[in-house]
C-alpha atoms as a PDB file:
ATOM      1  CA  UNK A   1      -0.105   1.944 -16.524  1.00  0.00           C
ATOM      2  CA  UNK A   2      -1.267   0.298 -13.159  1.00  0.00           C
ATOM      3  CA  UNK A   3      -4.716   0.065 -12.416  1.00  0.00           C
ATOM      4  CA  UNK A   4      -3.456   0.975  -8.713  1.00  0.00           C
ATOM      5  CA  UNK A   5      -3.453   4.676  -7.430  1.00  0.00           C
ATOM      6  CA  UNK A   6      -0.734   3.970  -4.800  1.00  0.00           C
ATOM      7  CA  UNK A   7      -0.051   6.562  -2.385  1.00  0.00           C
ATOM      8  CA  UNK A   8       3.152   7.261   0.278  1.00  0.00           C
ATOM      9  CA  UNK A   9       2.205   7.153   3.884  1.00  0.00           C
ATOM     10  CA  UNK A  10       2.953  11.317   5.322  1.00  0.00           C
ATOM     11  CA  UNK A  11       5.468   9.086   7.618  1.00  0.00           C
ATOM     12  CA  UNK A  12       7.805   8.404   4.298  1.00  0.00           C
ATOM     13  CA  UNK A  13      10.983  10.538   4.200  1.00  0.00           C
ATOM     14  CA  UNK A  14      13.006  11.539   0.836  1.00  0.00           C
ATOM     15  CA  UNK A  15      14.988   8.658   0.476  1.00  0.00           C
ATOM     16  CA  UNK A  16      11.687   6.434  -0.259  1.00  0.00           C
ATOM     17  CA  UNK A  17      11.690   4.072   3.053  1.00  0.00           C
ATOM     18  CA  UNK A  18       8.079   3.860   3.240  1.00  0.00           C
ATOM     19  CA  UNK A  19       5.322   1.674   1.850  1.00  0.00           C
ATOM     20  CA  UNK A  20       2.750   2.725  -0.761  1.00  0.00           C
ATOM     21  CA  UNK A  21      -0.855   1.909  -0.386  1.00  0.00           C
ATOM     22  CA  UNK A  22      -3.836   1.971  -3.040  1.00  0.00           C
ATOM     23  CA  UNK A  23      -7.307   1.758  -2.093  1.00  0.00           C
ATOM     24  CA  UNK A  24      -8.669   2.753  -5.189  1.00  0.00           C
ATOM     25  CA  UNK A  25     -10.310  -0.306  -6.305  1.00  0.00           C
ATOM     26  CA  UNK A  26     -13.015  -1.950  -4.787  1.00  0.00           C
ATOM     27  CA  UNK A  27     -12.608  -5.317  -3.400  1.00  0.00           C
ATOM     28  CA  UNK A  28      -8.462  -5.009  -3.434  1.00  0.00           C
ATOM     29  CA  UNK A  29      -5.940  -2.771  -0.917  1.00  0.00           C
ATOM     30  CA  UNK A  30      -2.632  -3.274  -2.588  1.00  0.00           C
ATOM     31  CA  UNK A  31       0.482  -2.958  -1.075  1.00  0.00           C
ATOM     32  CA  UNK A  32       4.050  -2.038  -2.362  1.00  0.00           C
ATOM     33  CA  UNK A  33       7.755  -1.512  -1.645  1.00  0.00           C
ATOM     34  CA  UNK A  34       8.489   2.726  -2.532  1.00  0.00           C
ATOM     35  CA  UNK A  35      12.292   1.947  -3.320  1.00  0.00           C
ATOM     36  CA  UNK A  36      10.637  -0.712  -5.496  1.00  0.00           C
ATOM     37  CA  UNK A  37       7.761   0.514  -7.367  1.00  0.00           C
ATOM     38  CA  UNK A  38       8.170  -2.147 -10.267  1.00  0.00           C
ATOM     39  CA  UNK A  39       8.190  -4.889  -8.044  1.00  0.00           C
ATOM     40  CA  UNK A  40       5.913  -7.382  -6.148  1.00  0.00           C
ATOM     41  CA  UNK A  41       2.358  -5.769  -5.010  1.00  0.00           C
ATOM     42  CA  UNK A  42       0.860  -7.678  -2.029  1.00  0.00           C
ATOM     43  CA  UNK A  43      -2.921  -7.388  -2.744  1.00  0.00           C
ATOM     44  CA  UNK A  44      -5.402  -7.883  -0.016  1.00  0.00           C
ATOM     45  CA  UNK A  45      -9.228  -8.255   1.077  1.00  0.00           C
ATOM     46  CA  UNK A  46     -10.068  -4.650   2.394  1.00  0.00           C
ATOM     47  CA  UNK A  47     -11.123  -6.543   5.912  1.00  0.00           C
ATOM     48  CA  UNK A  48      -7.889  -8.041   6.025  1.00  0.00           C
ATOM     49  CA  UNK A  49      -6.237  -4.526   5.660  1.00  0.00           C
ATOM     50  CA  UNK A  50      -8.202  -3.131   8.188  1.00  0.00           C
ATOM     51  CA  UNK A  51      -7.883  -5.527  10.753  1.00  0.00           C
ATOM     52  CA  UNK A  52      -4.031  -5.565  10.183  1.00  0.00           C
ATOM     53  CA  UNK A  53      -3.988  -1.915  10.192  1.00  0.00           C
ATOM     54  CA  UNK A  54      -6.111  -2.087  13.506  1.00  0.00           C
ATOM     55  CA  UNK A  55      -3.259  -4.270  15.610  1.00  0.00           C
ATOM     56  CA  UNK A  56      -0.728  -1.925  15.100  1.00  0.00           C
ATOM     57  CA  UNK A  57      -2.561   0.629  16.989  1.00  0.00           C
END
Protein backbone atom coordinates (compact mmCIF):
# COMPACT_ATOMS: atom_id res chain seq x y z
CA UNK A 1 0.00 0.00 0.00
CA UNK A 2 1.27 3.65 -0.66
CA UNK A 3 1.95 5.79 2.07
CA UNK A 4 0.28 8.54 -0.33
CA UNK A 5 -3.52 9.43 -0.05
CA UNK A 6 -3.69 10.72 -3.67
CA UNK A 7 -6.70 12.43 -4.69
CA UNK A 8 -8.32 13.43 -8.45
CA UNK A 9 -8.62 17.10 -9.06
CA UNK A 10 -13.02 17.78 -9.41
CA UNK A 11 -11.62 18.96 -13.05
CA UNK A 12 -10.83 15.03 -13.96
CA UNK A 13 -13.42 13.45 -16.30
CA UNK A 14 -14.20 9.48 -16.55
CA UNK A 15 -11.67 8.53 -18.79
CA UNK A 16 -8.84 9.42 -16.03
CA UNK A 17 -7.06 12.58 -17.86
CA UNK A 18 -6.28 14.29 -14.75
CA UNK A 19 -3.48 14.35 -12.21
CA UNK A 20 -3.68 12.99 -8.65
CA UNK A 21 -2.35 14.91 -5.76
CA UNK A 22 -1.50 13.76 -2.03
CA UNK A 23 -0.87 16.09 0.64
CA UNK A 24 -1.13 13.79 3.30
CA UNK A 25 2.29 13.70 4.55
CA UNK A 26 4.10 16.33 6.01
CA UNK A 27 7.10 17.66 4.37
CA UNK A 28 6.12 15.86 0.75
CA UNK A 29 3.13 16.91 -2.02
CA UNK A 30 3.34 14.04 -4.41
CA UNK A 31 2.28 14.08 -7.72
CA UNK A 32 1.00 11.35 -10.20
CA UNK A 33 -0.24 10.40 -13.67
CA UNK A 34 -4.35 8.98 -13.07
CA UNK A 35 -4.10 6.72 -16.31
CA UNK A 36 -0.90 5.64 -14.54
CA UNK A 37 -1.33 5.07 -10.97
CA UNK A 38 1.65 2.47 -10.75
CA UNK A 39 3.97 4.67 -12.24
CA UNK A 40 6.48 7.53 -11.50
CA UNK A 41 5.32 9.94 -8.43
CA UNK A 42 6.96 13.40 -8.69
CA UNK A 43 7.42 14.32 -4.97
CA UNK A 44 7.88 17.87 -3.95
CA UNK A 45 8.71 20.50 -1.05
CA UNK A 46 5.13 21.78 -0.06
CA UNK A 47 6.60 25.54 -0.92
CA UNK A 48 7.51 24.39 -4.17
CA UNK A 49 3.87 23.11 -4.75
CA UNK A 50 2.44 26.12 -3.70
CA UNK A 51 4.33 28.48 -5.52
CA UNK A 52 3.82 26.35 -8.74
CA UNK A 53 0.25 26.07 -8.00
CA UNK A 54 0.26 29.97 -7.46
CA UNK A 55 1.59 30.84 -11.31
CA UNK A 56 -1.04 29.14 -12.86
CA UNK A 57 -3.51 31.43 -11.43
Amino acid sequence: MSEFEFRKSSYSHVENDCVEVARNLRHTVAVRDSKTPDGPILRLAPQTWTEFTASLR
